[in-house]
C-alpha atoms as a PDB file:
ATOM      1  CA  UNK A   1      10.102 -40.274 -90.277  1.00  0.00           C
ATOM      2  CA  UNK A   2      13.202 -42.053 -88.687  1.00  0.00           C
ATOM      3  CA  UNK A   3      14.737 -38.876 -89.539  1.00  0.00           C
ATOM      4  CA  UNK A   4      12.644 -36.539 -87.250  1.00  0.00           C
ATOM      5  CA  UNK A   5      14.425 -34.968 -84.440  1.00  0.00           C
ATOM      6  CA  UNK A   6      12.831 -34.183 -81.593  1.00  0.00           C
ATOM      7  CA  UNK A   7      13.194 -30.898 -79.379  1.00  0.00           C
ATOM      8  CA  UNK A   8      14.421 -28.487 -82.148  1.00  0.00           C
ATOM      9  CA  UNK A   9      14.828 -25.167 -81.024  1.00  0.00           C
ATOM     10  CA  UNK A  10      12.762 -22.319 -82.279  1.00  0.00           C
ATOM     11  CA  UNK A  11      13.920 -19.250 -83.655  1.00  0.00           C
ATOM     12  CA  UNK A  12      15.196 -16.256 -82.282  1.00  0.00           C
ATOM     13  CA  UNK A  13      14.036 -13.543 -84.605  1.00  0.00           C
ATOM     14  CA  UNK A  14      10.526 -14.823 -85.621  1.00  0.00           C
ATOM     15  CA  UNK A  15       9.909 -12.062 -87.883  1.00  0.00           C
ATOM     16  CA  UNK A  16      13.218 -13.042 -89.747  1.00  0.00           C
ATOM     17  CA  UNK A  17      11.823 -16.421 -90.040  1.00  0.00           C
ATOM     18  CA  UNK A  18       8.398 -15.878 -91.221  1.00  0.00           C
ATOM     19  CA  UNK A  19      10.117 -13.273 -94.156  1.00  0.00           C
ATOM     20  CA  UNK A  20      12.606 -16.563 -95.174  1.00  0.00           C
ATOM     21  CA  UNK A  21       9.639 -18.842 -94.599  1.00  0.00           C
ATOM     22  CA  UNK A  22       7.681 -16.734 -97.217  1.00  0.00           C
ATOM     23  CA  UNK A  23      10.070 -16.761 -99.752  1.00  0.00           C
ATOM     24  CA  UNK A  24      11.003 -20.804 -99.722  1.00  0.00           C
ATOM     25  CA  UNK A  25       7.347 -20.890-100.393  1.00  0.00           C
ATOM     26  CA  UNK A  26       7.584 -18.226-103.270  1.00  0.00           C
ATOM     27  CA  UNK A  27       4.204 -16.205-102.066  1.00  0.00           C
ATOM     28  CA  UNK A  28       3.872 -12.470-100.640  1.00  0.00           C
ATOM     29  CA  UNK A  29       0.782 -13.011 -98.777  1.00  0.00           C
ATOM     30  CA  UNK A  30       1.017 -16.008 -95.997  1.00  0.00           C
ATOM     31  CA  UNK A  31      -2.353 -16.089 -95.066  1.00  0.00           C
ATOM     32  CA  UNK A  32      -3.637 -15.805 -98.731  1.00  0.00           C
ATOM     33  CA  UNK A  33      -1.498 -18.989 -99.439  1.00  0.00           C
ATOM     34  CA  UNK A  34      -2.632 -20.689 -95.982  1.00  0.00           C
ATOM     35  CA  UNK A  35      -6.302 -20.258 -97.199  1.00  0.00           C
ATOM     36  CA  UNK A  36      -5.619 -22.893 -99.768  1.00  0.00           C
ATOM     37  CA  UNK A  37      -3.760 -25.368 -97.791  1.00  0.00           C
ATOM     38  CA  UNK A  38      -4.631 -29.010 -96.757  1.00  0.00           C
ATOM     39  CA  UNK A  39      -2.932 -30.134 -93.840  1.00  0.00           C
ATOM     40  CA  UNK A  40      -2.589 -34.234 -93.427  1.00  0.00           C
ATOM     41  CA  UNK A  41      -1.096 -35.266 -90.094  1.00  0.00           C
ATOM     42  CA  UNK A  42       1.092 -38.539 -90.277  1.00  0.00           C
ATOM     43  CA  UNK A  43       1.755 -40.353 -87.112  1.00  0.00           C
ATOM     44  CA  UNK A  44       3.779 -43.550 -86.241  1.00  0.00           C
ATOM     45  CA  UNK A  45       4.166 -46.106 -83.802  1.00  0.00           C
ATOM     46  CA  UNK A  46       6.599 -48.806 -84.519  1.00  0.00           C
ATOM     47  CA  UNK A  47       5.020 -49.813 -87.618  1.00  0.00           C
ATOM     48  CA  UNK A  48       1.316 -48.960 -87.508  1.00  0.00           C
ATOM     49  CA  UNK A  49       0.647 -45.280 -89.208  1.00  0.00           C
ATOM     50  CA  UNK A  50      -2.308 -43.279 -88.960  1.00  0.00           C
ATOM     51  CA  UNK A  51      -3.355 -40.768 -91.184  1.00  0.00           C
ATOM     52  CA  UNK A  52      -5.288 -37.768 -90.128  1.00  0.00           C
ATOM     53  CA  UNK A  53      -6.883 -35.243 -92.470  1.00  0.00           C
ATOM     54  CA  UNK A  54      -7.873 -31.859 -91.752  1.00  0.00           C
ATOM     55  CA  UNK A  55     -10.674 -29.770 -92.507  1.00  0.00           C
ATOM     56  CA  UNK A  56      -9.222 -26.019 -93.345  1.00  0.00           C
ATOM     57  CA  UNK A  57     -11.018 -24.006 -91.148  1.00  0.00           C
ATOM     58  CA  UNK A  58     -10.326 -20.136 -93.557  1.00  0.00           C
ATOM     59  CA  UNK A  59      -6.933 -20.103 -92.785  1.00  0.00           C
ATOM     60  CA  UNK A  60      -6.492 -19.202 -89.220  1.00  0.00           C
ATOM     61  CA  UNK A  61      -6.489 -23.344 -88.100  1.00  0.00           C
ATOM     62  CA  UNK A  62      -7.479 -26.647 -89.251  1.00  0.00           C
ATOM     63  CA  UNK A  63     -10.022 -29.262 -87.924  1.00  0.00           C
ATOM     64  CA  UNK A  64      -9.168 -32.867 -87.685  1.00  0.00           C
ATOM     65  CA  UNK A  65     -11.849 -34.925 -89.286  1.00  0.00           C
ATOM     66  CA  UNK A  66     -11.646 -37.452 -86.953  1.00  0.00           C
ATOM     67  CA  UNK A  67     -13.984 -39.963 -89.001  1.00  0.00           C
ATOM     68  CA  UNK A  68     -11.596 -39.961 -92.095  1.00  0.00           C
ATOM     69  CA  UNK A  69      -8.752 -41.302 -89.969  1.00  0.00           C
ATOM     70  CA  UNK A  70      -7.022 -44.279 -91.861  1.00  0.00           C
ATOM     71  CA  UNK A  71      -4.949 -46.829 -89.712  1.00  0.00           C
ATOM     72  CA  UNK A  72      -2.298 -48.862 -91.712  1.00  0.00           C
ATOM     73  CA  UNK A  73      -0.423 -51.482 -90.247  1.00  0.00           C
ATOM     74  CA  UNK A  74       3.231 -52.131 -91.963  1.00  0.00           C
ATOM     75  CA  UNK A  75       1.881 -50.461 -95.160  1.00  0.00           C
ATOM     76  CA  UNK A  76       4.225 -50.793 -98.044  1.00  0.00           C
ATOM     77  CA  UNK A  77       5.436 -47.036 -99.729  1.00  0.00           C
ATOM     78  CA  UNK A  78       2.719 -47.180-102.819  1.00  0.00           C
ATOM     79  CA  UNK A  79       0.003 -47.777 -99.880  1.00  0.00           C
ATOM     80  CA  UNK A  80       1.030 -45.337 -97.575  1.00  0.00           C
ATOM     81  CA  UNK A  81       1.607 -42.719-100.513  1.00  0.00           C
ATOM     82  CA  UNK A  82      -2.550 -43.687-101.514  1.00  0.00           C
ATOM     83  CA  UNK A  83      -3.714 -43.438 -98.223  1.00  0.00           C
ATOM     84  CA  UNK A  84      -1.987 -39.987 -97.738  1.00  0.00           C
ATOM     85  CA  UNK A  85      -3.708 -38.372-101.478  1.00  0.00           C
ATOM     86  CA  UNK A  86      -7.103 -39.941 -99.854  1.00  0.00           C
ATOM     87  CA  UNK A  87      -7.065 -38.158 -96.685  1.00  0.00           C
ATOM     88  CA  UNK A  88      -5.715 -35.190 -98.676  1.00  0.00           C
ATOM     89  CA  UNK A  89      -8.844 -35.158-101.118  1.00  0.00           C
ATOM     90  CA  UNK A  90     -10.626 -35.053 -97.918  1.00  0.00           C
ATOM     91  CA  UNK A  91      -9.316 -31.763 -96.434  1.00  0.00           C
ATOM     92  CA  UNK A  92     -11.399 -29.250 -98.731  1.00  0.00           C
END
């Protein structure tokens, strides 16, 4: 995460995008693909993380299952790798 940039700029051509987007994923139909996500959201501050899962909503958004969140304070890799496969067995 002390890699993230903020204020990257979006495309140009979004369908362009989308059709290379696609293809680094290796599926024809986006939404069939998105249908079967799980979506974890990772957030920082200094050195307290919080993991958020998601509830996939049919594809068209996710729903943060707010009860599920897990605070970790200064977790070590193997503990912030666990907490992340927890929330994600939560997001079905």
């Amino acid at each position: 995460m002390d890699d993230s940039e903020a204020g990257v700029s979006h495309p140009t051509d979004w369908r362009q995008f989308h059709e290379e987007y696609k293809e680094s994923l290796g599926v024809k139909d986006y939404w069939g693909f998105v249908k079967k996500c799980r979506y974890v959201g990772i957030e920082r501050e200094d050195s307290v993380f919080t993991i958020k899962p998601h509830r996939n909503r049919g594809g068209k958004c996710f729903e943060l299952l707010t009860d599920s969140e897990q605070v970790l304070n200064a977790p070590t890799s193997d503990q912030l790798g666990a907490a992340i496969i927890r929330c994600s067995s939560m997001c079905q």
